[in-house]
PDB file of N, CA and C in Angstrom:
ATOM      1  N   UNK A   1     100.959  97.352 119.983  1.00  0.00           N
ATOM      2  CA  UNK A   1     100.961  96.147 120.787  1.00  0.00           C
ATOM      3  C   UNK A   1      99.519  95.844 121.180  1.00  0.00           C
ATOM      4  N   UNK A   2      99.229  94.940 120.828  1.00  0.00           N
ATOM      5  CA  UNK A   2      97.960  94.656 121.180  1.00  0.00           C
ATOM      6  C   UNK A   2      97.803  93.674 122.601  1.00  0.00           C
ATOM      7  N   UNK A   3      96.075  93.551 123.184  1.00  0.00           N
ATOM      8  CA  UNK A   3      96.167  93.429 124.722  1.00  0.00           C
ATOM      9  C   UNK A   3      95.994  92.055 124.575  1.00  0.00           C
ATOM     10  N   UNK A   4      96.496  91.024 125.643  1.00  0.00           N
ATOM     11  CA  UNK A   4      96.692  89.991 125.361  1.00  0.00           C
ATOM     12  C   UNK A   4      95.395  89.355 126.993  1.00  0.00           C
ATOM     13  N   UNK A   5      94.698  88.363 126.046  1.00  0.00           N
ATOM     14  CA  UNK A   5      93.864  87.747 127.314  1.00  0.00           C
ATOM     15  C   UNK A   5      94.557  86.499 128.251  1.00  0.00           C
ATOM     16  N   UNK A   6      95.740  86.543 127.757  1.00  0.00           N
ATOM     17  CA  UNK A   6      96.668  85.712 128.772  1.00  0.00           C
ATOM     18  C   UNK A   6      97.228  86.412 130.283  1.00  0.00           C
ATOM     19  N   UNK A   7      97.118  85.950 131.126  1.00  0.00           N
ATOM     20  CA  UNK A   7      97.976  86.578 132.016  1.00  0.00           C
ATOM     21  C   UNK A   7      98.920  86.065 132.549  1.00  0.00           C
ATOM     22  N   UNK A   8     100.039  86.379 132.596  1.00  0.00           N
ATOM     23  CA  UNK A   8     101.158  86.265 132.529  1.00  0.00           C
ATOM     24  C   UNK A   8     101.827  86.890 134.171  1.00  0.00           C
ATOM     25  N   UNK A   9     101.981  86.201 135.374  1.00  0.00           N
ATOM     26  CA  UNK A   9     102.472  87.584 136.494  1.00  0.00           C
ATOM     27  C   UNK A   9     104.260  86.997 136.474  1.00  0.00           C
ATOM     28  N   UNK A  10     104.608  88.238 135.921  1.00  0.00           N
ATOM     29  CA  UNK A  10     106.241  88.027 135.933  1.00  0.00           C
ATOM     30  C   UNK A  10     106.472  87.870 136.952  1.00  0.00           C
ATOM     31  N   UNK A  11     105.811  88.996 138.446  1.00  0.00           N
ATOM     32  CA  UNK A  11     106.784  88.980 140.090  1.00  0.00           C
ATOM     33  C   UNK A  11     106.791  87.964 140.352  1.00  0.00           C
ATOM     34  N   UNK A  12     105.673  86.498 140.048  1.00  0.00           N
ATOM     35  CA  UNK A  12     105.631  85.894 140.439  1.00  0.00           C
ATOM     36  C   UNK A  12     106.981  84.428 139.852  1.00  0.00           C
ATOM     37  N   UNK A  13     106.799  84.281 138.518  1.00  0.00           N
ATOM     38  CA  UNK A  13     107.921  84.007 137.432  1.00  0.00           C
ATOM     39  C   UNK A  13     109.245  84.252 138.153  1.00  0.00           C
ATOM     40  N   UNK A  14     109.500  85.839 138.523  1.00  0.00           N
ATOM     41  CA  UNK A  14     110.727  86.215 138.785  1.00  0.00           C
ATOM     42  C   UNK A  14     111.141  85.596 140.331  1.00  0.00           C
ATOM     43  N   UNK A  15     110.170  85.345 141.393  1.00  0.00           N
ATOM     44  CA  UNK A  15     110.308  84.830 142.232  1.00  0.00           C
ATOM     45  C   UNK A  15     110.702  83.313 142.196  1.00  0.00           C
ATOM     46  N   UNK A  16     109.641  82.800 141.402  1.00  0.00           N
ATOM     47  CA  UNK A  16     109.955  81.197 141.442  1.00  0.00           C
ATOM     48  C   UNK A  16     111.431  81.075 140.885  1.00  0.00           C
ATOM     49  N   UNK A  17     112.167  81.839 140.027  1.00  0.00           N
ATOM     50  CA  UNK A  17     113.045  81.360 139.496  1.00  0.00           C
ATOM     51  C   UNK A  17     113.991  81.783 140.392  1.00  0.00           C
ATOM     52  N   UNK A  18     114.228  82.899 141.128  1.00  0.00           N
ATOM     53  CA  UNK A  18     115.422  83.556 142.361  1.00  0.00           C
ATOM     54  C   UNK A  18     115.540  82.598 143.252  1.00  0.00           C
ATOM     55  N   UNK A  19     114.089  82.026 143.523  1.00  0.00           N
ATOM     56  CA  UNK A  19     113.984  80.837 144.629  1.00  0.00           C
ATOM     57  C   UNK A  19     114.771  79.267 143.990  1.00  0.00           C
ATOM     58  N   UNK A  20     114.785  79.600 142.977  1.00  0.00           N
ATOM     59  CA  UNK A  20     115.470  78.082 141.869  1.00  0.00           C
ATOM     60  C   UNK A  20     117.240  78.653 142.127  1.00  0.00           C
ATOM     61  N   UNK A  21     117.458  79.716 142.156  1.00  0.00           N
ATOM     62  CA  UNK A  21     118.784  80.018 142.567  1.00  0.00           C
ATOM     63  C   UNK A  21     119.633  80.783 141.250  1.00  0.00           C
ATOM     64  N   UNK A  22     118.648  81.260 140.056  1.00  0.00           N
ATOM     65  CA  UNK A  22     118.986  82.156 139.126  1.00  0.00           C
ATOM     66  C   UNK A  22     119.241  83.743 139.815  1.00  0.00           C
ATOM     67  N   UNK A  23     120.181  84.075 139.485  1.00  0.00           N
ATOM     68  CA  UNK A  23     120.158  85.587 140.257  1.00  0.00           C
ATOM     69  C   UNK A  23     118.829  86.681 139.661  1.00  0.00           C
ATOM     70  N   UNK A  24     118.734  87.989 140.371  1.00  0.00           N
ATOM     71  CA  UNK A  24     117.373  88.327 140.198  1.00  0.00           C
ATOM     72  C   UNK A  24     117.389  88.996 138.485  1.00  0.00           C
ATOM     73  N   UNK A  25     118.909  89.749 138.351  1.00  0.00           N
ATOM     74  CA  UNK A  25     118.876  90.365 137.288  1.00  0.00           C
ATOM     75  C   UNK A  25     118.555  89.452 136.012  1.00  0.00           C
ATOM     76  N   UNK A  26     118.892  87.967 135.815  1.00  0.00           N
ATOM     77  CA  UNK A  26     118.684  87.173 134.853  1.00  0.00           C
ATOM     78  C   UNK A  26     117.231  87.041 135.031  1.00  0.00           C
ATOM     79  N   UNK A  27     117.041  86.285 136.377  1.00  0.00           N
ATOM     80  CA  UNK A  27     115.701  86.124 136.852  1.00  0.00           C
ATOM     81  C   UNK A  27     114.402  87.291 135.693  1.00  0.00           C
ATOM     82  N   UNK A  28     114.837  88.630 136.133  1.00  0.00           N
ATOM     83  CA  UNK A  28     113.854  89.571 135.180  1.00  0.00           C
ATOM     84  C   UNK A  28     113.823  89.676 133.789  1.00  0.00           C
ATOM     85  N   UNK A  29     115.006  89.194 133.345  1.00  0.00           N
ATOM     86  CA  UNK A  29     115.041  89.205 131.997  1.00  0.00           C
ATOM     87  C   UNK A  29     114.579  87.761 131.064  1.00  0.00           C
ATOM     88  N   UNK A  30     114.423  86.834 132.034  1.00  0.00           N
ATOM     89  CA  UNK A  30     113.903  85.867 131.179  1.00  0.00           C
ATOM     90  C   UNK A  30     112.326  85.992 131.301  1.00  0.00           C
ATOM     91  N   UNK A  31     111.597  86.423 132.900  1.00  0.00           N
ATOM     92  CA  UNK A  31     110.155  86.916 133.034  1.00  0.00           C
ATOM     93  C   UNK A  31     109.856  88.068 131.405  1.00  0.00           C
ATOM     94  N   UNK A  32     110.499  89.238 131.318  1.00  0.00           N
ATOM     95  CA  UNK A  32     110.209  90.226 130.352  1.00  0.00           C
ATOM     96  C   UNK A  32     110.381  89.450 128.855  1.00  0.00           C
ATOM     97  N   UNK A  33     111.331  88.488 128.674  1.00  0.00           N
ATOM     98  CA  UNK A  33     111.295  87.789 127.283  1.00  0.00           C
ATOM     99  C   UNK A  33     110.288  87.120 126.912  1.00  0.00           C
ATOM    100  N   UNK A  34     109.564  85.889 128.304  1.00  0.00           N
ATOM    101  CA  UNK A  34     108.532  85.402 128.055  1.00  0.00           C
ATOM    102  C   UNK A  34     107.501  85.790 128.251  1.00  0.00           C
ATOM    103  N   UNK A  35     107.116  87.124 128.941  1.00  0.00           N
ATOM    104  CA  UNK A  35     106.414  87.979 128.695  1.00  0.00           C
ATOM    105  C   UNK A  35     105.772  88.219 127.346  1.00  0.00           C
ATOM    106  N   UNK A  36     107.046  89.082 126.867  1.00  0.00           N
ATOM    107  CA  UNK A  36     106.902  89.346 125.180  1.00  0.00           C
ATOM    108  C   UNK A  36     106.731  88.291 124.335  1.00  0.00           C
ATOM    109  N   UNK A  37     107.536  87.060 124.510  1.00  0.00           N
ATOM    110  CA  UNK A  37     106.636  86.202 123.173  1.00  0.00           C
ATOM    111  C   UNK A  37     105.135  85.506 123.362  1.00  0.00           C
ATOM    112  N   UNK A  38     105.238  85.438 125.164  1.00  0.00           N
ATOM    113  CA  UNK A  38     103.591  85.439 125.116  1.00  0.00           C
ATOM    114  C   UNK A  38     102.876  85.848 124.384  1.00  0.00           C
ATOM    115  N   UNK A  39     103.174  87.618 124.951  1.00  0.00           N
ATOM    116  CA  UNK A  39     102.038  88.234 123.804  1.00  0.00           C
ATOM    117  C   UNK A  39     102.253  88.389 122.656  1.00  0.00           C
ATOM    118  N   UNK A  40     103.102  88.170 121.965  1.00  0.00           N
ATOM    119  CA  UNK A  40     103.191  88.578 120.378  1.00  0.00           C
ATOM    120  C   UNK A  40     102.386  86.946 119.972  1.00  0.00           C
ATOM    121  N   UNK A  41     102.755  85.891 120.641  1.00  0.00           N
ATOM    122  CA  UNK A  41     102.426  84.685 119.940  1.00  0.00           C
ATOM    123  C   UNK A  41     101.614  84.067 120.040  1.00  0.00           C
ATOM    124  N   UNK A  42     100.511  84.673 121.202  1.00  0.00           N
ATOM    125  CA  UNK A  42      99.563  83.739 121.381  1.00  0.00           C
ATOM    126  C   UNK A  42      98.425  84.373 121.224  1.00  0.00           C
ATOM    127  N   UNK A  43      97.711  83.687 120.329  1.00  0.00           N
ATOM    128  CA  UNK A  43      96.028  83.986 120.021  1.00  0.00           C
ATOM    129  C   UNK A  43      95.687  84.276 121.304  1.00  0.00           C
ATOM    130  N   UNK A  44      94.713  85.424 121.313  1.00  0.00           N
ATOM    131  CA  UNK A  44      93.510  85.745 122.131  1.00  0.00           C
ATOM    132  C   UNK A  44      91.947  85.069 121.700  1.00  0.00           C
ATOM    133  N   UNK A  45      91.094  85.001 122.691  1.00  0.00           N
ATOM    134  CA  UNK A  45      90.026  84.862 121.972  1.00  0.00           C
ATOM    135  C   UNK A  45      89.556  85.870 120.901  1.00  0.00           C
ATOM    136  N   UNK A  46      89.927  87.473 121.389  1.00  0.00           N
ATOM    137  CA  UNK A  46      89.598  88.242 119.864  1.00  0.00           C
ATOM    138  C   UNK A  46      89.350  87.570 119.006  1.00  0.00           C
ATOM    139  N   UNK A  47      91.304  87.604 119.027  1.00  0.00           N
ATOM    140  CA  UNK A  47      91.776  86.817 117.653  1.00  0.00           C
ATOM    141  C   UNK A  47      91.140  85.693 116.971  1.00  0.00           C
ATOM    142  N   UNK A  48      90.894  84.821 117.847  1.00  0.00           N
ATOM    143  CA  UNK A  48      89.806  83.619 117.017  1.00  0.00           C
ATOM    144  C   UNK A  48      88.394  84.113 116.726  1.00  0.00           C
ATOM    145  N   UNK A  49      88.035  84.961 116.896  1.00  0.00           N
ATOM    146  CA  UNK A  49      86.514  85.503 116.564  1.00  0.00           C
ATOM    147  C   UNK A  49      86.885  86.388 115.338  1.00  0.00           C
ATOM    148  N   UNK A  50      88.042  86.760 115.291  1.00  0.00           N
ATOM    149  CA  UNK A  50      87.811  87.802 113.983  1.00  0.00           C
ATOM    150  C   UNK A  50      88.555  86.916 113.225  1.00  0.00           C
ATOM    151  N   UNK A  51      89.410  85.849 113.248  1.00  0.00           N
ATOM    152  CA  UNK A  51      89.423  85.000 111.893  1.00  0.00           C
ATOM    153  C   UNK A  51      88.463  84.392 111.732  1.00  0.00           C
ATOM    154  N   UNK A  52      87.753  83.853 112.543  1.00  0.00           N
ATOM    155  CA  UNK A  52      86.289  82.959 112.303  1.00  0.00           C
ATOM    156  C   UNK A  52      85.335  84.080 111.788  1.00  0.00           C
ATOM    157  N   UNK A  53      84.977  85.324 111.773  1.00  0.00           N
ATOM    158  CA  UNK A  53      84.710  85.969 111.363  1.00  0.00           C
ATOM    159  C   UNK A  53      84.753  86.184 109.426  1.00  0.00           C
ATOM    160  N   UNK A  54      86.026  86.227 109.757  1.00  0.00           N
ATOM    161  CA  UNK A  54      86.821  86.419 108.357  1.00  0.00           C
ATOM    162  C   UNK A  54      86.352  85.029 107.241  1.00  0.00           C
ATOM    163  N   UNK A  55      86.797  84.056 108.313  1.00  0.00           N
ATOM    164  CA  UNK A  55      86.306  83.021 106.951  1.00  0.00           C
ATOM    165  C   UNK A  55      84.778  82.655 106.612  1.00  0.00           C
ATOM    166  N   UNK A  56      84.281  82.898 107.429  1.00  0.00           N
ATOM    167  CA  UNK A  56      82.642  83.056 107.299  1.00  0.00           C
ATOM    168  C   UNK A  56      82.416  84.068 106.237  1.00  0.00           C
ATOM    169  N   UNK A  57      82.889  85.591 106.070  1.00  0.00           N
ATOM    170  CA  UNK A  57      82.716  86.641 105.555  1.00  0.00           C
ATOM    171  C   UNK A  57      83.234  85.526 104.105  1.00  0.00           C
ATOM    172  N   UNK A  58      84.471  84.985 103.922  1.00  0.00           N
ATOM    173  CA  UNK A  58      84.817  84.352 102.658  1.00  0.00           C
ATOM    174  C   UNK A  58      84.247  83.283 102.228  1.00  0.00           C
ATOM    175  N   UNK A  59      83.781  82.208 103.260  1.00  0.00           N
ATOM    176  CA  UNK A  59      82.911  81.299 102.756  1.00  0.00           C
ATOM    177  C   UNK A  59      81.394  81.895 102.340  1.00  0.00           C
ATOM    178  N   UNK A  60      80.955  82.833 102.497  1.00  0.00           N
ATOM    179  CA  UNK A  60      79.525  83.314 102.224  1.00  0.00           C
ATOM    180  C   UNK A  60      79.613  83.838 100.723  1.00  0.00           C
ATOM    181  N   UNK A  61      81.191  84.516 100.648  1.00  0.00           N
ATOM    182  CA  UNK A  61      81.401  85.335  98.827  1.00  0.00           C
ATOM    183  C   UNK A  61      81.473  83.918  98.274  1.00  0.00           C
ATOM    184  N   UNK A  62      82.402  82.751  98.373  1.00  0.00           N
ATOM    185  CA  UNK A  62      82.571  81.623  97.878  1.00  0.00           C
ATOM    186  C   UNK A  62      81.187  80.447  97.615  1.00  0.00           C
ATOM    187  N   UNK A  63      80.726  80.706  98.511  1.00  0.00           N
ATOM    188  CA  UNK A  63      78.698  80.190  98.566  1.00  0.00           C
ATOM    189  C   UNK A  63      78.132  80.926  97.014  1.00  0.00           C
ATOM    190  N   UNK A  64      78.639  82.293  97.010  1.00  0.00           N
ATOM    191  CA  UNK A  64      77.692  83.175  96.204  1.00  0.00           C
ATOM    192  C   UNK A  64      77.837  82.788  94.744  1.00  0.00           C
ATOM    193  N   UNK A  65      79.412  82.428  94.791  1.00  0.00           N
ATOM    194  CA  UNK A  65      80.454  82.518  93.633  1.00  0.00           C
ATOM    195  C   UNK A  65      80.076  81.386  92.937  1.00  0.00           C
ATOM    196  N   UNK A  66      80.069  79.934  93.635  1.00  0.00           N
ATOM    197  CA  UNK A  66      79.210  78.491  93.269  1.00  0.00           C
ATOM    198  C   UNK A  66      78.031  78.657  92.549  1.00  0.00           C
ATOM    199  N   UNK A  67      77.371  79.311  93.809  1.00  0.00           N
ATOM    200  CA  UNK A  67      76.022  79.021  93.216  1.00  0.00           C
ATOM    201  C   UNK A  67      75.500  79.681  92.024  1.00  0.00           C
ATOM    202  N   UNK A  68      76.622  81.221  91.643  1.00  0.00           N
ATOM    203  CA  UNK A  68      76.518  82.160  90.095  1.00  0.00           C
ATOM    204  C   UNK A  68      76.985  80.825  88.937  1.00  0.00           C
ATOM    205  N   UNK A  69      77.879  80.265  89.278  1.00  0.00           N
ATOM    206  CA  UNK A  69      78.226  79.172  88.760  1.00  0.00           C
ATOM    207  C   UNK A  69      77.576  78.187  88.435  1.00  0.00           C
ATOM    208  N   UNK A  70      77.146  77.788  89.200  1.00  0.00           N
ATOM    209  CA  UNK A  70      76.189  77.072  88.813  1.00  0.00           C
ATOM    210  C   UNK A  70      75.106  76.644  87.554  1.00  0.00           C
ATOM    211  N   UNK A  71      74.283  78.318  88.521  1.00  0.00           N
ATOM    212  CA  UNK A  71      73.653  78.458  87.456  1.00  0.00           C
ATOM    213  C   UNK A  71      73.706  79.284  86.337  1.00  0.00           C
ATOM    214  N   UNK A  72      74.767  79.707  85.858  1.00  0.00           N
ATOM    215  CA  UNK A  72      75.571  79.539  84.353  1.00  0.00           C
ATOM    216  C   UNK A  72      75.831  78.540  83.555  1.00  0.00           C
ATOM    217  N   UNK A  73      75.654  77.463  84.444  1.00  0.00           N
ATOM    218  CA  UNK A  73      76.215  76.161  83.853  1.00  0.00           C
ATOM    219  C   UNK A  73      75.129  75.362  83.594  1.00  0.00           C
ATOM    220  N   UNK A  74      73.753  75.420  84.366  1.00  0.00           N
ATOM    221  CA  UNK A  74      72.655  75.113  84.151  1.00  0.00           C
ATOM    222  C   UNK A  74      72.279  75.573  82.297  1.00  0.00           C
ATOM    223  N   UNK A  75      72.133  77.014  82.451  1.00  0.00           N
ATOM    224  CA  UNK A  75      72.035  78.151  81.178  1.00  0.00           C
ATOM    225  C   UNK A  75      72.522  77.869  80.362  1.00  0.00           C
ATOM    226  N   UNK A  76      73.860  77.236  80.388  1.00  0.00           N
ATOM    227  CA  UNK A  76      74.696  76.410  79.058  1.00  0.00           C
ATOM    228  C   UNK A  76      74.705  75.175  78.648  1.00  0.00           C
ATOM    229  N   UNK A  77      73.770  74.240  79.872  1.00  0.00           N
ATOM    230  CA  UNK A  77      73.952  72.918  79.449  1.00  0.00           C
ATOM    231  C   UNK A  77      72.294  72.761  78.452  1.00  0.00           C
ATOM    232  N   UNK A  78      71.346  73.744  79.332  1.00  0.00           N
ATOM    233  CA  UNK A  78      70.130  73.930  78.956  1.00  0.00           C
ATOM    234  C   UNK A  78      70.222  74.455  76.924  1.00  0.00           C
ATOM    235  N   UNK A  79      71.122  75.946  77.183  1.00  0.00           N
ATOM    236  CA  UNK A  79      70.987  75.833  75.658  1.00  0.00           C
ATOM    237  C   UNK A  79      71.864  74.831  74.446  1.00  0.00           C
ATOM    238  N   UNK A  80      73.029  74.173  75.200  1.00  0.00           N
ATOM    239  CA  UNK A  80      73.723  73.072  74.285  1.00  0.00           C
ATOM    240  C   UNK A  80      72.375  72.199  73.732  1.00  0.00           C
ATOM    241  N   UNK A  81      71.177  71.808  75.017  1.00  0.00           N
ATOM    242  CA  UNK A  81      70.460  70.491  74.572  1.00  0.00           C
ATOM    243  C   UNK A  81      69.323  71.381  74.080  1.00  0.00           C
ATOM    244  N   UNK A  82      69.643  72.358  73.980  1.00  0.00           N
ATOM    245  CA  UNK A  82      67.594  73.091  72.882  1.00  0.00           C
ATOM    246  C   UNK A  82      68.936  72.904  71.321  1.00  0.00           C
ATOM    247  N   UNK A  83      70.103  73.316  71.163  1.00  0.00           N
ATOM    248  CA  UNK A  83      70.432  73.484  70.104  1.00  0.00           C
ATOM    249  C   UNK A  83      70.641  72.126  69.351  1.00  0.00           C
ATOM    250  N   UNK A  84      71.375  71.041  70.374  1.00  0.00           N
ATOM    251  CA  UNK A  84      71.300  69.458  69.976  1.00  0.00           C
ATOM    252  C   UNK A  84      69.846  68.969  69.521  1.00  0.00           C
ATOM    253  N   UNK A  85      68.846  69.142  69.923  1.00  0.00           N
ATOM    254  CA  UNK A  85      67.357  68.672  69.686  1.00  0.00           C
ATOM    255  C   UNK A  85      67.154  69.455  68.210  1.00  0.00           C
ATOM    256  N   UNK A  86      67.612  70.779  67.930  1.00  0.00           N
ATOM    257  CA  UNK A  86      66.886  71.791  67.421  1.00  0.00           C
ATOM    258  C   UNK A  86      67.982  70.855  65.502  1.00  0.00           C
ATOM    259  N   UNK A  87      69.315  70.435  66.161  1.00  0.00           N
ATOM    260  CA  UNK A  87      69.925  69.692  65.038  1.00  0.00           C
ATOM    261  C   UNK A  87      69.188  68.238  64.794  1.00  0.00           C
ATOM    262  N   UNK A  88      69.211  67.888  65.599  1.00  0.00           N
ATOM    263  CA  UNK A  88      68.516  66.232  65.158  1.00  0.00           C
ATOM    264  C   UNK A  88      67.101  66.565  65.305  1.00  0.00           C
ATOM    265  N   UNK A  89      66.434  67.401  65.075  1.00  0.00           N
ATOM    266  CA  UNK A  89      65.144  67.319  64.498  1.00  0.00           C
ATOM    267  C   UNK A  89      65.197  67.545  63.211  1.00  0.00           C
ATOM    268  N   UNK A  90      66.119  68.854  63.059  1.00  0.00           N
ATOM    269  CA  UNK A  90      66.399  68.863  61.103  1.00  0.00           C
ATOM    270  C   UNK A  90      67.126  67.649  60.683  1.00  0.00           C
ATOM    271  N   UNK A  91      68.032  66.963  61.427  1.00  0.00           N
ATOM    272  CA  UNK A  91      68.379  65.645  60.772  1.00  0.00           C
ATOM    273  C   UNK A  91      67.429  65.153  60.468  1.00  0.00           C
ATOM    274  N   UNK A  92      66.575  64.412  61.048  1.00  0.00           N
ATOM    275  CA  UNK A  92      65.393  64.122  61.257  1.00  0.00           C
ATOM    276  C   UNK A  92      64.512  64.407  60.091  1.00  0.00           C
ATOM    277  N   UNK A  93      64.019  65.563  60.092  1.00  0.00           N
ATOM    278  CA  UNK A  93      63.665  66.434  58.843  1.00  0.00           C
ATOM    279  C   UNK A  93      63.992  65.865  57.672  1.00  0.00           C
ATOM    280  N   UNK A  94      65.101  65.962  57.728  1.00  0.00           N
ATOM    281  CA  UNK A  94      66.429  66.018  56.669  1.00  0.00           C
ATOM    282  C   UNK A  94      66.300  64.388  55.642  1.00  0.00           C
ATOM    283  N   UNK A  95      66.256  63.611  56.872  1.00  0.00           N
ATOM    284  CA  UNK A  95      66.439  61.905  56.535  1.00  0.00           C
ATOM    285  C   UNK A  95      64.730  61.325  55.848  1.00  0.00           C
ATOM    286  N   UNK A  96      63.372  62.203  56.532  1.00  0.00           N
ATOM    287  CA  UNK A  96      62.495  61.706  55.945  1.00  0.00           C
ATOM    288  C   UNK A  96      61.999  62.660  54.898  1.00  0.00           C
ATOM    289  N   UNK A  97      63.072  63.573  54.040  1.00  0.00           N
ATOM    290  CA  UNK A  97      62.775  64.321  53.008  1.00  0.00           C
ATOM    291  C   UNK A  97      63.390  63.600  52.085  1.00  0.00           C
ATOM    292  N   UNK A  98      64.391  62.886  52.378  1.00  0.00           N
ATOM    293  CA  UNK A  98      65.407  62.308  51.506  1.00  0.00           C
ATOM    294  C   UNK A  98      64.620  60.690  51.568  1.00  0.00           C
ATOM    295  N   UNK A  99      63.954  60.234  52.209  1.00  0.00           N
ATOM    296  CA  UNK A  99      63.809  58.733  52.109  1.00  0.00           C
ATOM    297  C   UNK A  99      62.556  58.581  50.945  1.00  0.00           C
ATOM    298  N   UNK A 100      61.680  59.840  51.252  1.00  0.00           N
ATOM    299  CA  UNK A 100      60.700  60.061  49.867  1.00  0.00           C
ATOM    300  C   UNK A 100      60.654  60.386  48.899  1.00  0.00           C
TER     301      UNK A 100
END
């Protein structure tokens, strides 16, 4: 169970509601229910620092992952156009061997 930065005072819960005219034994058992889904359900600040944490930690691998990408893609567009030049220069070649 982890500690929850909510506070929650049941005596007080259990009072307002005895004073509403719920008897005490119900009275405690609805304080201890909402108690418990308090804490199971509600973010702490922890909690938002270590998912913000988390996606920072994933957006920084995902930053890394682009930018490897990238420039792979640079590397491939670079050698497509040395090999395109490297063909139409022998075309090239090719057309003023044949025109003479």
């Amino acid at each position: 169970m982890r500690s929850s930065a909510l506070t929650f005072d049941r005596l007080a819960y259990v009072d307002r509601l005895r004073h509403g005219g719920i008897e005490e034994g119900q009275a405690r058992a609805h304080a201890e229910a909402l108690d418990a889904a308090l804490r199971d359900s509600v973010a702490t600040r922890s909690d938002i620092d270590d998912l913000q944490r988390q996606i920072r930690e994933v957006e920084t691998g995902l930053e890394a992952k682009i930018e490897t990408s990238a420039a792979n893609l640079r590397v491939e567009i670079l050698r497509w156009l040395v090999v395109t030049q490297i063909g139409l220069a022998g075309f090239v070649f090719a057309a003023i061997k044949f025109v003479r």
